[in-house]
C-alpha atoms as a PDB file:
ATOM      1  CA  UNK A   1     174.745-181.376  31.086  1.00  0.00           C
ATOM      2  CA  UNK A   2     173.309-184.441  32.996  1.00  0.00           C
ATOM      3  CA  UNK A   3     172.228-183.797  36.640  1.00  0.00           C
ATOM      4  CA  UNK A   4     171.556-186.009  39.351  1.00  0.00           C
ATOM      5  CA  UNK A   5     169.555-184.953  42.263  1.00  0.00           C
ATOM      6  CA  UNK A   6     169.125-187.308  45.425  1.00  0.00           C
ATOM      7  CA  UNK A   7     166.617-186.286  48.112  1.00  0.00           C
ATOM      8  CA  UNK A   8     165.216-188.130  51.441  1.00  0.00           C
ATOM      9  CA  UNK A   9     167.995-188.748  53.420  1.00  0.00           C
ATOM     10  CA  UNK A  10     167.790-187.663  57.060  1.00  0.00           C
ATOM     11  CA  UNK A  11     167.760-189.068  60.937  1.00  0.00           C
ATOM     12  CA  UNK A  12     165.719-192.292  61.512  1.00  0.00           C
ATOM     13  CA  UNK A  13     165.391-194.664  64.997  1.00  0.00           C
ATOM     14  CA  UNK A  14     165.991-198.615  64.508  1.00  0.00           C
ATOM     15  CA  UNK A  15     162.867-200.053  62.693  1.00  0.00           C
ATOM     16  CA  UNK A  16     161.780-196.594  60.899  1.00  0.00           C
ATOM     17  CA  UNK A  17     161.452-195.963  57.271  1.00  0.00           C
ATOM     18  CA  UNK A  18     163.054-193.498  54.906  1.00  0.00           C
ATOM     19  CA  UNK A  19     162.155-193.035  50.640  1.00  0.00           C
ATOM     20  CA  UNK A  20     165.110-191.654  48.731  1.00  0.00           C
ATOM     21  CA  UNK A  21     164.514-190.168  45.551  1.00  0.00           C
ATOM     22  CA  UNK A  22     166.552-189.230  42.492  1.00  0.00           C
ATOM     23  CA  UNK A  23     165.865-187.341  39.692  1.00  0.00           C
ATOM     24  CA  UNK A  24     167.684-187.353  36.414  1.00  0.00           C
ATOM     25  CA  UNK A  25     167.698-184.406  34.240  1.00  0.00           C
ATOM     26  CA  UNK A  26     169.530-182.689  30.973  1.00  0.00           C
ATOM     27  CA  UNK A  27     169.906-183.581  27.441  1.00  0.00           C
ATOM     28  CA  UNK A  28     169.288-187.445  27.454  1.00  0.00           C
ATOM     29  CA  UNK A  29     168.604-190.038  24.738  1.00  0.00           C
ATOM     30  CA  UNK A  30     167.666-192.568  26.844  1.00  0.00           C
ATOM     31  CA  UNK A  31     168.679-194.163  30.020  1.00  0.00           C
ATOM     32  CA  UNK A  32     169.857-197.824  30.215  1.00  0.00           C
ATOM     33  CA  UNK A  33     169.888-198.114  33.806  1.00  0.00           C
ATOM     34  CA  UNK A  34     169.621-196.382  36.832  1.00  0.00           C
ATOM     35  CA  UNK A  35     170.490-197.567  40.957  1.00  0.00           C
ATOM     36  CA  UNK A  36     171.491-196.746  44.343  1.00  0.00           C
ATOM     37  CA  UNK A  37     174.887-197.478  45.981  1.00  0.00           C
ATOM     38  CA  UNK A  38     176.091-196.445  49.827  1.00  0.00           C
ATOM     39  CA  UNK A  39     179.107-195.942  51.427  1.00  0.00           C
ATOM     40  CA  UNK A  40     179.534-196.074  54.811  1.00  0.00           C
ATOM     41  CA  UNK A  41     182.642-194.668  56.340  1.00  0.00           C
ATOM     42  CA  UNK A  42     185.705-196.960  56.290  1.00  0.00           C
ATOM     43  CA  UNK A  43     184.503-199.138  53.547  1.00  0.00           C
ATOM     44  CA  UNK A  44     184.318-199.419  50.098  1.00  0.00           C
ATOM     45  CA  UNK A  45     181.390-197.779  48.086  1.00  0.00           C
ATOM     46  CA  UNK A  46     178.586-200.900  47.193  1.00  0.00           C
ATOM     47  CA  UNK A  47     175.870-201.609  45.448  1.00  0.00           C
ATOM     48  CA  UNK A  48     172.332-201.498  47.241  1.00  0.00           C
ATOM     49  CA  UNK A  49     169.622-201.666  44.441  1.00  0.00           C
ATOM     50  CA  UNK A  50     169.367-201.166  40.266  1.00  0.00           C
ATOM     51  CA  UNK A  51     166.902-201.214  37.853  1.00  0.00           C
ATOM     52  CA  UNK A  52     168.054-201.802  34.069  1.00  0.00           C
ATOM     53  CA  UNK A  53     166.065-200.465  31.499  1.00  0.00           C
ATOM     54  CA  UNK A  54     164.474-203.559  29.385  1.00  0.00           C
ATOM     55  CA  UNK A  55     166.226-205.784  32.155  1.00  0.00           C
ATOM     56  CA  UNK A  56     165.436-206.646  35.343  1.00  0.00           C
ATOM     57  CA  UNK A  57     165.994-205.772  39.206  1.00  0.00           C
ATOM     58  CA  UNK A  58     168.669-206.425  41.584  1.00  0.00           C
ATOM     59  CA  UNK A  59     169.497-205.978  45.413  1.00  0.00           C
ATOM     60  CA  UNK A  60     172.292-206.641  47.728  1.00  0.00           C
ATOM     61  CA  UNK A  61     171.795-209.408  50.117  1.00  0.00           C
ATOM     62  CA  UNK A  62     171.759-206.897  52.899  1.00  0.00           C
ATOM     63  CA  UNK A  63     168.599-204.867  52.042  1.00  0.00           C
ATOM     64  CA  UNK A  64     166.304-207.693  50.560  1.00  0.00           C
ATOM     65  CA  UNK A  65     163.160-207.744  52.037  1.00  0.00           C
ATOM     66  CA  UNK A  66     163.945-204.429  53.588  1.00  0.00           C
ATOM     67  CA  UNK A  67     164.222-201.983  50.223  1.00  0.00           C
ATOM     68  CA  UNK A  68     162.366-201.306  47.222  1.00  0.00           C
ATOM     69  CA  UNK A  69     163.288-199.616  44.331  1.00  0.00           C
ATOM     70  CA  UNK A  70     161.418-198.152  41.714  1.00  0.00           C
ATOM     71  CA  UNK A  71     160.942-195.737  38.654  1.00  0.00           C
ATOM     72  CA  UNK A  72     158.793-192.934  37.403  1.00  0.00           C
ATOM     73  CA  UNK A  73     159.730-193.225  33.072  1.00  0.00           C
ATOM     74  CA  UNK A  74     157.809-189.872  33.265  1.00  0.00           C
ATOM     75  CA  UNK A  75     159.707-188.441  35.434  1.00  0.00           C
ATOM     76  CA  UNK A  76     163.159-189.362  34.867  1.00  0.00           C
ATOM     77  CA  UNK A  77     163.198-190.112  38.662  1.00  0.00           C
ATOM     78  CA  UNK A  78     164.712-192.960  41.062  1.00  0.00           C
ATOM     79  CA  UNK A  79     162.823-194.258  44.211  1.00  0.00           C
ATOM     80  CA  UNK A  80     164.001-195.866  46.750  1.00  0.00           C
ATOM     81  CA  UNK A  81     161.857-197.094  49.900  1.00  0.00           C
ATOM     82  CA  UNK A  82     163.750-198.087  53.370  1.00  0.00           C
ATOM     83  CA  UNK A  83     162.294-199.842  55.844  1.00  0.00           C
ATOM     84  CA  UNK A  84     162.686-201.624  58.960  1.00  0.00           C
ATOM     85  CA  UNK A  85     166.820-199.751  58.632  1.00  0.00           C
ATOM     86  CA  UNK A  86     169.677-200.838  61.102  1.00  0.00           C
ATOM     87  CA  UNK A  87     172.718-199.172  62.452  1.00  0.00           C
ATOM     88  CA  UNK A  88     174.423-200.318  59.681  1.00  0.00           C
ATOM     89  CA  UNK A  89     172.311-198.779  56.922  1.00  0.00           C
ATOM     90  CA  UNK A  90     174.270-195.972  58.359  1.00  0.00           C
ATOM     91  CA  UNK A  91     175.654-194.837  54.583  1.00  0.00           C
ATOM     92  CA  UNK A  92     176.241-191.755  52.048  1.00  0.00           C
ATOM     93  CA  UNK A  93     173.822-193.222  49.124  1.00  0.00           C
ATOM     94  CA  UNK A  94     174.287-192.103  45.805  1.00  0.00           C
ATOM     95  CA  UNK A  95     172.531-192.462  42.694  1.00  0.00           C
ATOM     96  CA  UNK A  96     173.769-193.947  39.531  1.00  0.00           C
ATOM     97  CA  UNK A  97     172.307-193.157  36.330  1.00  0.00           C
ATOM     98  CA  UNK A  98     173.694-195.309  32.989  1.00  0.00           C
ATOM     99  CA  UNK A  99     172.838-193.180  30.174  1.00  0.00           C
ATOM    100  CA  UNK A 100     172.834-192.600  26.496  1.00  0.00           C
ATOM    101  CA  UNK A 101     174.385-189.044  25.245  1.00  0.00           C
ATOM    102  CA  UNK A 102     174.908-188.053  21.552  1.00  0.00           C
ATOM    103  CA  UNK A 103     175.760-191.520  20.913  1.00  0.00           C
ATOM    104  CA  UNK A 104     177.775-192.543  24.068  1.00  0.00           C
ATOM    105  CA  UNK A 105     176.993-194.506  27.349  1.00  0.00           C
ATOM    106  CA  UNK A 106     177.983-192.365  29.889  1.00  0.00           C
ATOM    107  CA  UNK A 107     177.649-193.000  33.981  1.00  0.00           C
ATOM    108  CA  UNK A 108     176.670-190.005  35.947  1.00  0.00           C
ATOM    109  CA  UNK A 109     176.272-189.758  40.075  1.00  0.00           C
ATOM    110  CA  UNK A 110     174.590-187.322  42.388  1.00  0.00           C
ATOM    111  CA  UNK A 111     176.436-185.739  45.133  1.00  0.00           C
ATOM    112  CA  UNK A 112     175.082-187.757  47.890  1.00  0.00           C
ATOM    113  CA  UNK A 113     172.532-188.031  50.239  1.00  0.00           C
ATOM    114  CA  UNK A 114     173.074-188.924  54.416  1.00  0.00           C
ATOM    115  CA  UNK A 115     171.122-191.676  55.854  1.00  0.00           C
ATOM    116  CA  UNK A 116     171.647-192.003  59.644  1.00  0.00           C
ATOM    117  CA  UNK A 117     170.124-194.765  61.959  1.00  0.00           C
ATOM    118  CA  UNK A 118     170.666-194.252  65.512  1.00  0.00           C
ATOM    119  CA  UNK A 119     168.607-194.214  68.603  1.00  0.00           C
END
């Protein structure tokens, strides 16, 4: 069984920082892409930041220059560094994991981590 855990998510002022982290565990082949989405209440769950094994990187327009993502191979485990986060940051943010299982691509999530920014 594949398991996603998120971590990192919390209370943070206007301006502050937050990392999120994910890690990715269970009987795997290989992964061939792994990234962060949010959902803030109301709207539609999006896209925030992916990495794509052998590929490249890619952020929303929102969160450039704000957000970094990264990977531990190693580890099996998803990074990803906040800073300078708004009000409307404000999100659930869930990792995605894109990976390869006895022969099959498969897309797994974690549960969900809260990010709140509020003064």
């Amino acid at each position: 069984q594949v398991q996603l855990v998120e971590s990192g998510g919390g209370l943070v002022q206007p301006g502050g920082s937050l990392r999120l982290s994910c890690e990715l565990s269970g009987n795997i082949c290989s992964i061939n892409g792994m990234g962060w989405f949010r959902q803030a209440p109301g709207k539609q769950r999006e896209p925030v930041a992916s990495i794509i094994t052998g590929g490249s990187l890619a952020y929303a327009d929102s969160v450039k220059g704000r957000f970094t993502i990264s990977r531990d191979n190693a580890k099996n485990t998803l990074d990803l560094q906040m800073n300078n986060l708004k009000s409307e940051d404000t999100a659930v943010y869930y990792c995605k994991a894109d990976v390869w299982v006895y022969g099959t691509l498969r897309n797994y999530w974690g549960q969900g981590t809260q990010v709140t920014v509020s003064s």
